[in-house]
Each structure stands twice: as structure tokens, then as C-alpha cells.
Protein backbone atom coordinates (compact mmCIF):
# COMPACT_ATOMS: atom_id res chain seq x y z
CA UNK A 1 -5.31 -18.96 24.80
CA UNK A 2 -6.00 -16.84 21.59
CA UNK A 3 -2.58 -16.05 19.91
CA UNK A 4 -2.31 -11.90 19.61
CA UNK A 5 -0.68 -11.72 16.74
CA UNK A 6 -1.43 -14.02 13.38
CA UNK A 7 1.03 -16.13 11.61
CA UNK A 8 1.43 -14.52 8.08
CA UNK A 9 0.42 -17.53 6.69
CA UNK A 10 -3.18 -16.89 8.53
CA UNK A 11 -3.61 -13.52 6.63
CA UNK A 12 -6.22 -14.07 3.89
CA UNK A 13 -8.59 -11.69 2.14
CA UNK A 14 -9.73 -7.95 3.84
CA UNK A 15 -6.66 -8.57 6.24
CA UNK A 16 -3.96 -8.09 3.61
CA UNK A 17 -6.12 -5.30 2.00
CA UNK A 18 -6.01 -3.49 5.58
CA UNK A 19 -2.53 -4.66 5.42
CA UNK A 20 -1.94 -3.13 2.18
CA UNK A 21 -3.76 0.51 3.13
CA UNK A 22 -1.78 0.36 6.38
CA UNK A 23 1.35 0.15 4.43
CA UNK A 24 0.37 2.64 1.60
CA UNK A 25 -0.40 5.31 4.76
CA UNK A 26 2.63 4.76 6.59
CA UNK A 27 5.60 4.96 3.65
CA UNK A 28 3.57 6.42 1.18
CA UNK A 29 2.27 5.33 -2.19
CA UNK A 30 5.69 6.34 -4.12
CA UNK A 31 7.65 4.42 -1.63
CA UNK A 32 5.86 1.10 -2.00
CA UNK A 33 7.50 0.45 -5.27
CA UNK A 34 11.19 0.95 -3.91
CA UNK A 35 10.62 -0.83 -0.13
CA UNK A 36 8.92 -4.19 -2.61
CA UNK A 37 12.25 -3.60 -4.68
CA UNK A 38 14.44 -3.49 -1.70
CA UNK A 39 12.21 -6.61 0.09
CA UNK A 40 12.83 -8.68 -2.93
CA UNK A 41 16.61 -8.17 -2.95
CA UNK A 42 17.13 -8.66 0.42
CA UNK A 43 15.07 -12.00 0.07
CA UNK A 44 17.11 -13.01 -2.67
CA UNK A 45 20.65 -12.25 -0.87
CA UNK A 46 19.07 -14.27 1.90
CA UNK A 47 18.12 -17.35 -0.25
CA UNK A 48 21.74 -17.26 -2.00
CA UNK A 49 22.86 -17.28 1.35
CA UNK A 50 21.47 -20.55 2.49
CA UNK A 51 22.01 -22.06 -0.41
CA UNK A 52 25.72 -21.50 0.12
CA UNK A 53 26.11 -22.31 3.49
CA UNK A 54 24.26 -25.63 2.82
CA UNK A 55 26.97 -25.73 -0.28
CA UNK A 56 29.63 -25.40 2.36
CA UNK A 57 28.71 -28.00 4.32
CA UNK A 58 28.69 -30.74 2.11
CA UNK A 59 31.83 -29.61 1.02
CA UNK A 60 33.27 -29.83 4.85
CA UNK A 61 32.12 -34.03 5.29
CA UNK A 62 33.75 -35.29 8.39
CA UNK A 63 36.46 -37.96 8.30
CA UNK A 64 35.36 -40.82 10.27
CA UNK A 65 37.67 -41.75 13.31
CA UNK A 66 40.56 -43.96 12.97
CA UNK A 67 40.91 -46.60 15.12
């Protein structure tokens, strides 16, 4: 079966350009600039996030059982 939709990873070459024009049509080229801006931030937030949480939990080790 062919998969419908490709894994961003996949996208290469004339695909992101099409990607790119698709984009620039739909938000407008003085938008870009400010919805990258915004992308990046929330990307950021996210990868603070996780590095937190894993933070946390090395923090919160387990006692082993007493017997």
C-alpha cells in the first residue's frame, strides 16, 4: 500500500519549494516571518518542557521495597 501522506522527513527538493509557495499563498508573505517566529518559540517551550519532565523524573527515583 502507498502511504498518502509523506513523512516530513521524505520531503526533499521541489516538494518543500511547493511547500514553501503553498505556505507563502495561504498566510501571506508578511506573515511568514511572524508564524516562523511563533513556530520557533513554541518548539523551544516544547524542548524546555521535556527536558524538565525528564529532570523530574530522576529527581522522583523509587525506593526499593523493604522486606
Amino acid at each position: 500500500m502507498i502511504p498518502v501522506m509523506p513523512v516530513l522527513g521524505e520531503i526533499v527538493g521541489w516538494e518543500f519549494l511547493l511547500v514553501l509557495a503553498v505556505a507563502a499563498l495561504l498566510f501571506g508573505s508578511s506573515q511568514l516571518p511572524k508564524l516562523a517566529r511563533s513556530m520557533g518559540q513554541a518548539s523551544k517551550e516544547f524542548r524546555k518542557g521535556l527536558e524538565q519532565g525528564a529532570a523530574d523524573d530522576e529527581d522522583t527515583d523509587p525506593e526499593p521495597p523493604s522486606s
